[in-house]
Protein backbone atom coordinates (compact mmCIF):
# COMPACT_ATOMS: atom_id res chain seq x y z
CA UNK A 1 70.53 141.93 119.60
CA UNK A 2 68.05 138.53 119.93
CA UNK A 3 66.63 137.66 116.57
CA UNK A 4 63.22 138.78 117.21
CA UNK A 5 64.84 142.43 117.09
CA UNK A 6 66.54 141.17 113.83
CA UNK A 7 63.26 140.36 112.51
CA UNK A 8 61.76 143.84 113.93
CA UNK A 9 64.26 145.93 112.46
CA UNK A 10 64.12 143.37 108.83
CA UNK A 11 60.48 143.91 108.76
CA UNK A 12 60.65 148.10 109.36
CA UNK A 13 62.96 148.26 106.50
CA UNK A 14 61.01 145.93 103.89
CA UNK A 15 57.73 148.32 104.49
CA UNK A 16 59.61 151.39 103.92
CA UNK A 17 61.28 149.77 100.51
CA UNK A 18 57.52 148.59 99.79
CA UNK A 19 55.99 151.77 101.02
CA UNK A 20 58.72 153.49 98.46
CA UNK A 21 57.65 150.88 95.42
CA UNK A 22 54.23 151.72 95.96
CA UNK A 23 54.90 155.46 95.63
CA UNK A 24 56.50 154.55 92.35
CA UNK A 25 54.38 152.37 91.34
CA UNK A 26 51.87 155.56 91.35
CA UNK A 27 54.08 157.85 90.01
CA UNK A 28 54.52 155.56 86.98
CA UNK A 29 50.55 155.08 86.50
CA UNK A 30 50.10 159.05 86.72
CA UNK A 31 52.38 159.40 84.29
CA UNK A 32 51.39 156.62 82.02
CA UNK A 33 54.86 154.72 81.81
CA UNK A 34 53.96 151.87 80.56
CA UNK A 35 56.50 149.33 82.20
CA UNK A 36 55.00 146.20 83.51
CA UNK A 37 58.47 145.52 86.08
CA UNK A 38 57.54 149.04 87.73
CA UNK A 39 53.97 146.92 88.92
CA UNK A 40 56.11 144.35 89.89
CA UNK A 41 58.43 145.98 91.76
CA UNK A 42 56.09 146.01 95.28
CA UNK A 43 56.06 142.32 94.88
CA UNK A 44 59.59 142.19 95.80
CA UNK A 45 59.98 143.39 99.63
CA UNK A 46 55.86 142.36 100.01
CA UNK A 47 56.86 138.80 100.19
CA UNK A 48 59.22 138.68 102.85
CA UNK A 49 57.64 141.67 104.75
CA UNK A 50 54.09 138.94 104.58
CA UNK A 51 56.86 136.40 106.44
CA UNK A 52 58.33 139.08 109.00
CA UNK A 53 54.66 140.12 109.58
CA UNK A 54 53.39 136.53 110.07
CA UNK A 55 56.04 135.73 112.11
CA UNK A 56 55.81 138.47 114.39
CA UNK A 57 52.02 138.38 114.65
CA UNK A 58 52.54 134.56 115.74
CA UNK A 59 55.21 135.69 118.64
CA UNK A 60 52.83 136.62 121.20
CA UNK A 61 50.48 133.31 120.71
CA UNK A 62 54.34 130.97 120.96
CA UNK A 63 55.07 132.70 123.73
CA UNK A 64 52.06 131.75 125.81
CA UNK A 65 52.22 128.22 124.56
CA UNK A 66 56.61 127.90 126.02
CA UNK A 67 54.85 129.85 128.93
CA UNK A 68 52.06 127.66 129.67
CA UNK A 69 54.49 124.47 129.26
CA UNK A 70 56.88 126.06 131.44
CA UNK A 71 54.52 126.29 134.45
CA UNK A 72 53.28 122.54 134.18
């Protein structure tokens, strides 16, 4: 597996654990738990799923650039 799968399959799990802190996040509001480390909970996988996501949005705009130098 190359490490832009890695980074694929990194970056699925981190939204489903921030989909799933979200969710709970919710929960706790509708049931007004008043726990400020329930809030912060999303902040946990959203970091490195912002760095998975930046990365792979970049990979398409590198690739042109190796490509381009490639053909000169």
């Amino acid at each position: 597996m190359t490490g832009n799968m890695w980074v694929r399959q990194i970056h699925r799990w981190l939204s489903i654990a921030f989909t799933l802190a979200v969710i709970a996040n919710i929960v706790a509001l509708t049931l007004q738990v008043q726990a400020t480390w329930i809030g912060l909970l999303a902040f946990v996988p959203l970091i490195p799923l912002l760095a998975t996501g930046l990365y792979l949005f970049a990979l398409p705009y590198l690739g042109r650039r190796a490509g381009a130098r490639q053909e000169v």
